[in-house]
C-alpha atoms as a PDB file:
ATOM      1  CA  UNK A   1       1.855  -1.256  17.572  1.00  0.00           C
ATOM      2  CA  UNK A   2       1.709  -4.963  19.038  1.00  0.00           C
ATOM      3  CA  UNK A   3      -1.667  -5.589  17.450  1.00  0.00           C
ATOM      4  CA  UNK A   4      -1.496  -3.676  14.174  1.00  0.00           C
ATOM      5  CA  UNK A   5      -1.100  -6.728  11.567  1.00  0.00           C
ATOM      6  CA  UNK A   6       0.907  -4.923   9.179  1.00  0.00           C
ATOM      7  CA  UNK A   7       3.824  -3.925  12.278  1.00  0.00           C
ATOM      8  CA  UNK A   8       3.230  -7.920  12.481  1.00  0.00           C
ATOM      9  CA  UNK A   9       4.302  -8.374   9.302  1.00  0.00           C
ATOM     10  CA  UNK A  10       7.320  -5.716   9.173  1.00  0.00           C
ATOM     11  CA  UNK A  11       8.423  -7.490  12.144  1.00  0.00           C
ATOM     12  CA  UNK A  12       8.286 -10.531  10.505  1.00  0.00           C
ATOM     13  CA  UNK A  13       5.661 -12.524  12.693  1.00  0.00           C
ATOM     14  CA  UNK A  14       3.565 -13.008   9.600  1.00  0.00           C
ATOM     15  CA  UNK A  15       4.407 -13.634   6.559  1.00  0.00           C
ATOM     16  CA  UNK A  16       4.179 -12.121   3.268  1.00  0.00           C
ATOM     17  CA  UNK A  17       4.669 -12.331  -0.479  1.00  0.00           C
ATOM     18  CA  UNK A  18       7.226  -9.484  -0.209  1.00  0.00           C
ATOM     19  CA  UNK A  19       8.093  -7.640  -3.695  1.00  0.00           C
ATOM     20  CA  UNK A  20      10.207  -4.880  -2.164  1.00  0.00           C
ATOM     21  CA  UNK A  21      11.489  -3.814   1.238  1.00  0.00           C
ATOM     22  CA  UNK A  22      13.577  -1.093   2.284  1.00  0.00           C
ATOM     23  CA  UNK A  23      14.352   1.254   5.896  1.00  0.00           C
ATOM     24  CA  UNK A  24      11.180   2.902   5.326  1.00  0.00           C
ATOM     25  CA  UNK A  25       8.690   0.963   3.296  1.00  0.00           C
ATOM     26  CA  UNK A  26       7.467  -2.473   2.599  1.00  0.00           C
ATOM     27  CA  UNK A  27       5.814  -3.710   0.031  1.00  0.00           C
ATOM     28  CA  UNK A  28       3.795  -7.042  -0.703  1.00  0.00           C
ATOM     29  CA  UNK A  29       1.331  -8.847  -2.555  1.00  0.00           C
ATOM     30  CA  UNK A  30      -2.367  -8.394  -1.026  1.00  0.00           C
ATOM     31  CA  UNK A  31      -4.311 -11.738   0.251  1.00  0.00           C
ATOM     32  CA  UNK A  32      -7.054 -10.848  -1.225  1.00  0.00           C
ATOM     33  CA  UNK A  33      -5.904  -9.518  -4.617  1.00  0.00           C
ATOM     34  CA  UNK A  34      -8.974  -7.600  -6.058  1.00  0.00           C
ATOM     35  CA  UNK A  35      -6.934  -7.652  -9.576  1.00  0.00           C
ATOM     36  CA  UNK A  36      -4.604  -9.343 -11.527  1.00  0.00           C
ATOM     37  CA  UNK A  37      -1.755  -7.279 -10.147  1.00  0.00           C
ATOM     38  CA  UNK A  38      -2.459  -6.157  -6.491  1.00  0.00           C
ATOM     39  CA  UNK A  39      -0.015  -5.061  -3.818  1.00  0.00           C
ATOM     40  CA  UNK A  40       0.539  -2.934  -0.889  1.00  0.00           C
ATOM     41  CA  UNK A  41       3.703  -0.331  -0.036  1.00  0.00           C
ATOM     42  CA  UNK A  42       3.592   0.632   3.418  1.00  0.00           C
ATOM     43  CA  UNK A  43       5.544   3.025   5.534  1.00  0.00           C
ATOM     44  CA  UNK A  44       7.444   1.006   8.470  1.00  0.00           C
ATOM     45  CA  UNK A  45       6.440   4.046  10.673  1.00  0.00           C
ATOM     46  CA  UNK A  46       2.703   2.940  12.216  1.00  0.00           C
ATOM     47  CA  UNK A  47       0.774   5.797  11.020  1.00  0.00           C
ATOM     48  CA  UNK A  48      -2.907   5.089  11.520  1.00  0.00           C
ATOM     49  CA  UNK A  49      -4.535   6.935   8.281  1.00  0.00           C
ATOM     50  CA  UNK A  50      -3.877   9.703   6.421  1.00  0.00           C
ATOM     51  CA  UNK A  51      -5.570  12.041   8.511  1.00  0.00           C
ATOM     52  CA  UNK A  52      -3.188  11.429  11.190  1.00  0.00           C
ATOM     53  CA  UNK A  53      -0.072  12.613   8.526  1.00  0.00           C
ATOM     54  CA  UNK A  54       2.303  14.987  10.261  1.00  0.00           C
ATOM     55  CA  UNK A  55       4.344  17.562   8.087  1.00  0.00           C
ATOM     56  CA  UNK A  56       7.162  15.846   8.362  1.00  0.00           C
ATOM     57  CA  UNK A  57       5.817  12.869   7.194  1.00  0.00           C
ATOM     58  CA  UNK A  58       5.703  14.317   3.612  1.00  0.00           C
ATOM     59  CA  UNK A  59       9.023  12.559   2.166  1.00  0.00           C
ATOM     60  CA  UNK A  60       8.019   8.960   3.686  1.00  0.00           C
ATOM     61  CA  UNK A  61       4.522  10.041   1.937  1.00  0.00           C
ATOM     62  CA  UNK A  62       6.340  10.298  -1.241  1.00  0.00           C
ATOM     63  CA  UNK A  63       8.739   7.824  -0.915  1.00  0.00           C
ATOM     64  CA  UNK A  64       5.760   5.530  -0.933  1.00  0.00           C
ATOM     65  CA  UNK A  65       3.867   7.225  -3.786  1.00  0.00           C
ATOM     66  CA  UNK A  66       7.553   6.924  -6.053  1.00  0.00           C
ATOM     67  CA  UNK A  67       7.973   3.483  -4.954  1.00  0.00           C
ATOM     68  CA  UNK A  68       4.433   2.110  -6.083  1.00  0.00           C
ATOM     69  CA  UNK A  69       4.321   3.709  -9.357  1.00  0.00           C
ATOM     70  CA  UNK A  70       8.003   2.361  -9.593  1.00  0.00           C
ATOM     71  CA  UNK A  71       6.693  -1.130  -9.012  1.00  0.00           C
ATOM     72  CA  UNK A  72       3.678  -1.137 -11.066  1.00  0.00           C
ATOM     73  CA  UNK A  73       5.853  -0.416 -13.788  1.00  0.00           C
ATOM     74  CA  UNK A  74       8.518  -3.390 -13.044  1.00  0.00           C
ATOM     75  CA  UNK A  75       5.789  -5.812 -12.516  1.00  0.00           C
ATOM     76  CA  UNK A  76       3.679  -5.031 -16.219  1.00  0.00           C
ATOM     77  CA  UNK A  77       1.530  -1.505 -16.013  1.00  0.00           C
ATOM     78  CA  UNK A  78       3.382   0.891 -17.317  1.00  0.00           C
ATOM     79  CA  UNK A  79       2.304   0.821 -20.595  1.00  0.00           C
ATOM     80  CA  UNK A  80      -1.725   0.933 -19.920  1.00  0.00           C
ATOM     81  CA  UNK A  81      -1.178   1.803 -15.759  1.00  0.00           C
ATOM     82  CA  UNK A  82      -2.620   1.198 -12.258  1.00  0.00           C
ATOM     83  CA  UNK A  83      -4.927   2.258  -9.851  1.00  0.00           C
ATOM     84  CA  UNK A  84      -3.545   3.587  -6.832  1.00  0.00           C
ATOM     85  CA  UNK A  85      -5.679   4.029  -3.654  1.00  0.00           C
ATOM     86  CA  UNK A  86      -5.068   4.766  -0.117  1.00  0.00           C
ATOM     87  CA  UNK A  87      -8.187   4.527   2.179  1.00  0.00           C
ATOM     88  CA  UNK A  88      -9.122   6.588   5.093  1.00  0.00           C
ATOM     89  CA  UNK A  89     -10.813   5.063   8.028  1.00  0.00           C
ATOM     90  CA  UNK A  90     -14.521   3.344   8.041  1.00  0.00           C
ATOM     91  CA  UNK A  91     -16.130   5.205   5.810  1.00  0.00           C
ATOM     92  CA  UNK A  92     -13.157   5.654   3.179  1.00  0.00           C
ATOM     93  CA  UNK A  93     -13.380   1.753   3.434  1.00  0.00           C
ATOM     94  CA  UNK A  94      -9.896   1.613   5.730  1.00  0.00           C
ATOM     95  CA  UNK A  95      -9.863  -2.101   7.243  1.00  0.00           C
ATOM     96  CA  UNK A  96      -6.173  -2.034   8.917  1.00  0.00           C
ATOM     97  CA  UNK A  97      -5.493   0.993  11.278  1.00  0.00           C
ATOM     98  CA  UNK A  98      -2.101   1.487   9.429  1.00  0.00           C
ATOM     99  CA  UNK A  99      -1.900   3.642   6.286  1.00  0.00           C
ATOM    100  CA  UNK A 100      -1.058   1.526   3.265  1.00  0.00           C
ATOM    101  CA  UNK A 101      -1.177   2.362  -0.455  1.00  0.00           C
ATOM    102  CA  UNK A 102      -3.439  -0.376  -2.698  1.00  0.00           C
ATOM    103  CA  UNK A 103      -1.618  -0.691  -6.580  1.00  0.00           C
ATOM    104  CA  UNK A 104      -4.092  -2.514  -8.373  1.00  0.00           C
ATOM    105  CA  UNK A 105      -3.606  -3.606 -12.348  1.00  0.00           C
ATOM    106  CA  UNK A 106      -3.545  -6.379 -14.950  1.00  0.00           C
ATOM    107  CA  UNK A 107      -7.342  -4.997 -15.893  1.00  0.00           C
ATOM    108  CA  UNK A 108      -9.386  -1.962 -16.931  1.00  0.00           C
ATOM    109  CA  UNK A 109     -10.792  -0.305 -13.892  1.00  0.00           C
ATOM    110  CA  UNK A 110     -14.177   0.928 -13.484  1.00  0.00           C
ATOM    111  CA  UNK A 111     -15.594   4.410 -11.799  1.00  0.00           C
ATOM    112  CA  UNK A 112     -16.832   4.772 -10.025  1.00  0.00           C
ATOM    113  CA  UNK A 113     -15.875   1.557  -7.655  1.00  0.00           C
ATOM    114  CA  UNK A 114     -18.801   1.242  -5.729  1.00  0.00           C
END
């Protein structure tokens, strides 16, 4: 989509602290890190939330699940973990209209968030 910002930033035409990137996914470090550790994976496919999943979108689905908890663990968290979190639209706290996954670490979490 021409104004989703995160197809912006697969395309390239903003730029991003990338950690991994393959055919399907992308991942990157968030601008607004909520924790010491805190990226995104994304599917390149613009799927708006996760309500709008289709059966066949189940491998990309976990694809992106693998490839987060595979991350976390390169970059420090497997030994005392992560918090992974995908929102789902305005009152699931979604603020871009493209499904992402949130892998937040580096710190104890609390529950609930708020």
């Amino acid at each position: 989509m021409s104004d989703c910002i995160f197809c912006k930033i697969i395309a390239g035409e903003i730029p991003s602290k990338k950690i991994y990137e393959d055919d399907e996914l992308l991942a990157f470090h968030d601008v607004n890190p909520a924790a010491p550790l805190h990226f995104l994976v994304i599917p390149k496919k613009h799927i708006p939330n996760i309500m709008e999943l289709d059966e066949a979108d189940a491998p990309l689905m976990g694809k992106l699940l693998f490839k987060g908890q595979e991350l976390a663990a390169e970059l420090g968290c497997a030994e005392k973990g992560a918090r992974f979190v995908i929102n789902c639209k305005s009152d699931g706290g979604q603020t871009v209209d493209h499904i992402h996954l949130h892998v937040l670490g580096g710190r104890r979490m609390a529950w609930p968030p708020g």
